[in-house]
Protein backbone atom coordinates (compact mmCIF):
# COMPACT_ATOMS: atom_id res chain seq x y z
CA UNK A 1 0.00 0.00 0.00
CA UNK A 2 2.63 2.72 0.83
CA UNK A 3 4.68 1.46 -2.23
CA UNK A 4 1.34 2.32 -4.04
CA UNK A 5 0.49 5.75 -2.78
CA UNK A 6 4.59 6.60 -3.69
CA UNK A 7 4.42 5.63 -6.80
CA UNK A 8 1.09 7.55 -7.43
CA UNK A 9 3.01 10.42 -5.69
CA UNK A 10 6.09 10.67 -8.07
CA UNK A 11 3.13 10.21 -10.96
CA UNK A 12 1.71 13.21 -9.74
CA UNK A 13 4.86 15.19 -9.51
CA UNK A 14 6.24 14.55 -12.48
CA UNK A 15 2.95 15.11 -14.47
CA UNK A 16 3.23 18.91 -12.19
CA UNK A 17 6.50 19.86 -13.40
CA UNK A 18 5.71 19.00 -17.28
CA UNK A 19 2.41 21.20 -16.71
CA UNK A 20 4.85 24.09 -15.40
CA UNK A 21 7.59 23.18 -18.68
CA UNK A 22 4.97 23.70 -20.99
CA UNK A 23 3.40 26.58 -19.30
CA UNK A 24 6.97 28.49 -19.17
CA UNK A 25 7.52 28.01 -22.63
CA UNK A 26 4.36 29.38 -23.97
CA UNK A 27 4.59 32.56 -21.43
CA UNK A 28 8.11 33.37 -21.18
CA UNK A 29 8.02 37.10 -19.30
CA UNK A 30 11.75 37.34 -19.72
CA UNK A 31 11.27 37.08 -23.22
CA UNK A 32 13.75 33.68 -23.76
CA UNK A 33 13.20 31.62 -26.27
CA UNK A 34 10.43 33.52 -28.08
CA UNK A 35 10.32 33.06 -31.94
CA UNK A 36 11.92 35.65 -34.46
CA UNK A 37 8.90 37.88 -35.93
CA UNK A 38 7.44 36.86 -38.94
CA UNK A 39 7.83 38.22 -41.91
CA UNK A 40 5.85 37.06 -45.22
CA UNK A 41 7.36 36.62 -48.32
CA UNK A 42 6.57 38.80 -51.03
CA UNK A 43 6.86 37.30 -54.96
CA UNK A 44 8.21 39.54 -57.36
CA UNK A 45 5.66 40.13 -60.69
CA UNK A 46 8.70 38.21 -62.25
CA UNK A 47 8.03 35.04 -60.56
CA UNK A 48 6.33 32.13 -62.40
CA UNK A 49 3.94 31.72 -59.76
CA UNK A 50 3.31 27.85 -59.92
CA UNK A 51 3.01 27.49 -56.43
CA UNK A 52 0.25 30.48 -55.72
CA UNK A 53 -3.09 29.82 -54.98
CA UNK A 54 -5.67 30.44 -57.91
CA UNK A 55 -8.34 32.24 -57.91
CA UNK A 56 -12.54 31.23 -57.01
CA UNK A 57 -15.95 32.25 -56.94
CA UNK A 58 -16.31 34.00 -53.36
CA UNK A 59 -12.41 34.68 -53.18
CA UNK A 60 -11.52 38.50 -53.05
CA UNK A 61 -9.32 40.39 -55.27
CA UNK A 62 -7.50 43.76 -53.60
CA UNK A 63 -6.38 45.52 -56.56
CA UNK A 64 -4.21 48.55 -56.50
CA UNK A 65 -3.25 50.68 -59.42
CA UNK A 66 -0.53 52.88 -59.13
CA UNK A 67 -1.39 55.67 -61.94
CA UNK A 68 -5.42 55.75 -60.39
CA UNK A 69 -6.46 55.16 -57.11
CA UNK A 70 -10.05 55.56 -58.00
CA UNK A 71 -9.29 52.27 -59.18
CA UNK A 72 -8.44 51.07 -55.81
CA UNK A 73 -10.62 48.55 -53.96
CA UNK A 74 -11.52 45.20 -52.69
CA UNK A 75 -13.72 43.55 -55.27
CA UNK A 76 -15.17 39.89 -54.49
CA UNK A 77 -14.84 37.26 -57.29
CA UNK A 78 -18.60 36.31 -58.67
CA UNK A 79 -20.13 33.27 -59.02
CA UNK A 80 -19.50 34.10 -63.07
CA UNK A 81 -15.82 33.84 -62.12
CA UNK A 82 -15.88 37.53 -62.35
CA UNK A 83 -15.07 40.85 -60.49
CA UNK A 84 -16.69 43.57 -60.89
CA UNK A 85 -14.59 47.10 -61.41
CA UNK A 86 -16.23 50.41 -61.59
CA UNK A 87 -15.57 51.94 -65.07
CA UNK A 88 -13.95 49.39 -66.54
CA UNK A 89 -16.68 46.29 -66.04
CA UNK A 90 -16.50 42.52 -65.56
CA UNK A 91 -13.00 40.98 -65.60
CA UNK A 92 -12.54 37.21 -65.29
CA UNK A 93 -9.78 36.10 -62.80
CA UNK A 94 -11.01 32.61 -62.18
CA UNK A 95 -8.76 30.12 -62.18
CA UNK A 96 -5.54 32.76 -62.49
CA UNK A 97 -3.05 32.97 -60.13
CA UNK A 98 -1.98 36.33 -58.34
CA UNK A 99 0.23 37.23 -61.80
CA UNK A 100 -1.98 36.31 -64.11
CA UNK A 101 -4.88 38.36 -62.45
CA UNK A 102 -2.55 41.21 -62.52
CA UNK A 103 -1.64 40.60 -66.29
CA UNK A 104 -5.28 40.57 -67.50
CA UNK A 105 -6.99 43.41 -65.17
CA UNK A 106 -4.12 46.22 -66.34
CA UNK A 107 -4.62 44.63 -69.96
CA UNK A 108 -8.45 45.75 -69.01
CA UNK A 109 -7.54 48.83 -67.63
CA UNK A 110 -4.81 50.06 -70.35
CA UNK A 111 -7.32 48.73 -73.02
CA UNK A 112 -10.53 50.85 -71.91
CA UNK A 113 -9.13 53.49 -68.99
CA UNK A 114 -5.25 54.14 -68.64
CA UNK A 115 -2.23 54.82 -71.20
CA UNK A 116 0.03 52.70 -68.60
CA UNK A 117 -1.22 50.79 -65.73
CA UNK A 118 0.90 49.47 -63.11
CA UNK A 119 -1.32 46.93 -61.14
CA UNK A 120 -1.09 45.04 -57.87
CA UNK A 121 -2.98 42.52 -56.68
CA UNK A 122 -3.25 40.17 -53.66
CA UNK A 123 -5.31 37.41 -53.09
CA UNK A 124 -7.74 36.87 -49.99
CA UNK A 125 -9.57 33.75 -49.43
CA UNK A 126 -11.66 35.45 -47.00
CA UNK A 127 -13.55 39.08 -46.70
CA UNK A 128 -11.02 41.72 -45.48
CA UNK A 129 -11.76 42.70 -41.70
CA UNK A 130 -8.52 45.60 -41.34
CA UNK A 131 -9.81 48.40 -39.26
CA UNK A 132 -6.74 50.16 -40.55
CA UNK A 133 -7.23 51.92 -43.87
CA UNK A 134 -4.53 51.73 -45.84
CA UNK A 135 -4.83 55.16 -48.16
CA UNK A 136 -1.44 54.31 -50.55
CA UNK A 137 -1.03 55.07 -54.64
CA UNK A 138 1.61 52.07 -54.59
CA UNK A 139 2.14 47.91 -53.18
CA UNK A 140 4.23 48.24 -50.11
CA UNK A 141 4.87 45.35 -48.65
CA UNK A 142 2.82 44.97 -44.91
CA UNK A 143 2.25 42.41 -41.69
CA UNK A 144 -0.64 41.53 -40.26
CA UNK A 145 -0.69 42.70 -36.54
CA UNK A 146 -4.05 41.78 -33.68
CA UNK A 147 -4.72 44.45 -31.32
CA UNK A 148 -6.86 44.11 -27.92
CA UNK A 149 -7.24 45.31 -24.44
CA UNK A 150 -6.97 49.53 -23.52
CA UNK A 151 -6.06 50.33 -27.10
CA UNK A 152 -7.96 52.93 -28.61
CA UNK A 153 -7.98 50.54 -32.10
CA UNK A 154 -8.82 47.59 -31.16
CA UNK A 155 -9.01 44.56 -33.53
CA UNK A 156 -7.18 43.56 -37.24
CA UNK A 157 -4.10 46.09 -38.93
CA UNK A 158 -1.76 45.51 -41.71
CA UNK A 159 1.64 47.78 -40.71
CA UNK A 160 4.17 48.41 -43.56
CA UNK A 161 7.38 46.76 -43.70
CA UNK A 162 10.29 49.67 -42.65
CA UNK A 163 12.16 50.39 -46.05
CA UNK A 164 15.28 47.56 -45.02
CA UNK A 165 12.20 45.12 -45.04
CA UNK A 166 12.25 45.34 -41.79
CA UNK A 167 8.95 45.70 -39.23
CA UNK A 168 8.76 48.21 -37.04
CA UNK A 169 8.80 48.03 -33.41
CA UNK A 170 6.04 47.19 -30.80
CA UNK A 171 5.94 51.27 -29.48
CA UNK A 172 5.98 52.42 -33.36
CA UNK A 173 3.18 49.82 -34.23
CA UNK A 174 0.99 50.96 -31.22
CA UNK A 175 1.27 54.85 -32.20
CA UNK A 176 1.35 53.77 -36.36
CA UNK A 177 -2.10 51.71 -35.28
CA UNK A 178 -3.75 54.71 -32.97
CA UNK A 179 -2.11 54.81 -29.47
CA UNK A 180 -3.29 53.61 -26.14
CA UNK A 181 -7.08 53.99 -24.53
CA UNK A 182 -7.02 56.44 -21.57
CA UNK A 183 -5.93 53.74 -18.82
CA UNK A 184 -3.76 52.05 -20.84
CA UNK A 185 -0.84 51.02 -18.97
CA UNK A 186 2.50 51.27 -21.36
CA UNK A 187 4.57 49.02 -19.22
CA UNK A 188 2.88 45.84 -19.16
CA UNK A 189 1.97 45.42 -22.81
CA UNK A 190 2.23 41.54 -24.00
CA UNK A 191 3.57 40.57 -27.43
CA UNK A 192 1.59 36.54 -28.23
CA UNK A 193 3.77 35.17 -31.11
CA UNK A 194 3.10 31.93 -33.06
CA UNK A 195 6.04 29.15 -32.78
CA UNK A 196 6.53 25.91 -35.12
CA UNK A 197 4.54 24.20 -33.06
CA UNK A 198 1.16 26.58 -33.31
CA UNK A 199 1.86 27.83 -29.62
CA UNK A 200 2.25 30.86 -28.52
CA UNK A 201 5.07 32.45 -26.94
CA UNK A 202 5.01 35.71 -24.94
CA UNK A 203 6.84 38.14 -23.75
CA UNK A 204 6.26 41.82 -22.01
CA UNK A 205 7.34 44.62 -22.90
CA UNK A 206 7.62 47.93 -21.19
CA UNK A 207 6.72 50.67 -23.98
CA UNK A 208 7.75 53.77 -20.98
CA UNK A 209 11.23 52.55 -21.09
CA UNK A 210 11.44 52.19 -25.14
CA UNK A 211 9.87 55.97 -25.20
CA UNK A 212 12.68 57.39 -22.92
CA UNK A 213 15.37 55.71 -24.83
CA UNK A 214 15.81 53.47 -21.80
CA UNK A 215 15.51 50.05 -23.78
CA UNK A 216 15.08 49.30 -27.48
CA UNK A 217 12.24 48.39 -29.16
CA UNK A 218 10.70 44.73 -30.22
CA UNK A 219 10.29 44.07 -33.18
CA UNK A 220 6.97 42.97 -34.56
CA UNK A 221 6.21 39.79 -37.02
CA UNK A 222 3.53 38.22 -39.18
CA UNK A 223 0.25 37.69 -36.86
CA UNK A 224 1.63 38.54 -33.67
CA UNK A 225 -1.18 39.82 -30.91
CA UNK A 226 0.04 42.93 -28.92
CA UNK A 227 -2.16 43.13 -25.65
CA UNK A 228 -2.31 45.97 -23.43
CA UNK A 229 -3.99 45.72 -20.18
CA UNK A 230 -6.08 48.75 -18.19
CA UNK A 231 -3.97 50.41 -15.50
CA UNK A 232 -4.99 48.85 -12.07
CA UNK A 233 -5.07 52.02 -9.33
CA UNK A 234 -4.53 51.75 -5.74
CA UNK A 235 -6.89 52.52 -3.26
């Protein structure tokens, strides 16, 4: 019986401390072992484009034109296999990849609207839910970035890559995206970050410190969630 109840014992203790392992490397508040930001990569128009996704009905089409931002919009691909472009009409894109679309909507454009047209496009599978508007006459390159707790935008932003390539930093991305709520508290802000294995790491970061020149900033990646929490006052 005792041999029992100490075997059951060192069960329960070593099931304890792999609970605490796993816990410690998922919230890491001294910011060890947290992954490198993410950064997507961005295909040149040159590329052959094999390997991109193609284009169906219900998919949606971002299209920026560089010459005409009238043109500019999110247009969703019809069940025709069609989107729909004000002053310039139906173009199909079904079953094109990302190039392709590009090649046949400035062939659209140039033929009916535009001398030149230099077009971008980006595929998304999904309706666009950015709360930041991106107001741009050119593609730059951008992350996707989460926002929550006392931040005055909460919810979905796309930040521009810096012009190394390059993201900016956690106290840039937080002014870039809006600032703080009133009783935000800039020291305690956590940065949740995807690792290989689908976890997420964390860290905090204190944003007073960056702003005096007192520590440098963190650099943000690819679908990274930046929480700030509410200030807690004493009583």
């Amino acid at each position: 019986m005792v041999l029992s109840f100490y075997s059951l014992s060192r069960t329960l203790l070593l099931i304890t401390s792999l609970m605490l392992q796993v816990a410690c490397s998922v919230f890491n508040d001294e910011g060890q072992g947290i992954p490198p930001p993410r950064i997507p990569k961005f295909a040149s128009s040159a590329s052959t484009g094999a390997s991109e996704p193609l284009f169906k009905s219900g998919d949606f089409v971002e299209l920026l034109v560089e010459e005409d931002v009238s043109f500019n919009g999110v247009f969703q691909v019809r069940a025709g296999g069609y989107v729909l472009i004000p002053k310039v009409g139906r173009v199909e894109v079904v079953g094109l990849n990302r190039d392709a679309a590009e090649k046949r909507i400035r062939e659209s454009l140039q033929k009916q609207q535009l001398k030149t047209a230099t077009v971008f496009v980006e595929h998304t599978p999904g309706p666009p839910r950015s709360n930041t508007i991106l107001e741009t006459t050119s593609f730059e390159p951008s992350v996707t970035i989460f926002l929550t707790g006392a931040v005055a935008r909460p919810g979905q932003h796309r930040i521009h890559l810096q012009s190394d390539g390059g993201t900016p930093g956690v106290f840039e991305t937080l002014l870039i995206a809006g600032g703080l709520a009133k009783f935000g508290d800039d020291t305690k802000i956590r940065i949740m970050r995807l690792n290989e294995r689908g976890m997420r790491n964390s860290i905090l970061v204190d944003a007073r410190k960056i702003r005096d020149g007192l520590s440098s900033d963190v650099p943000i990646g690819d679908g990274d969630i930046i929480q700030v929490p509410e200030k807690v006052f004493g009583f």
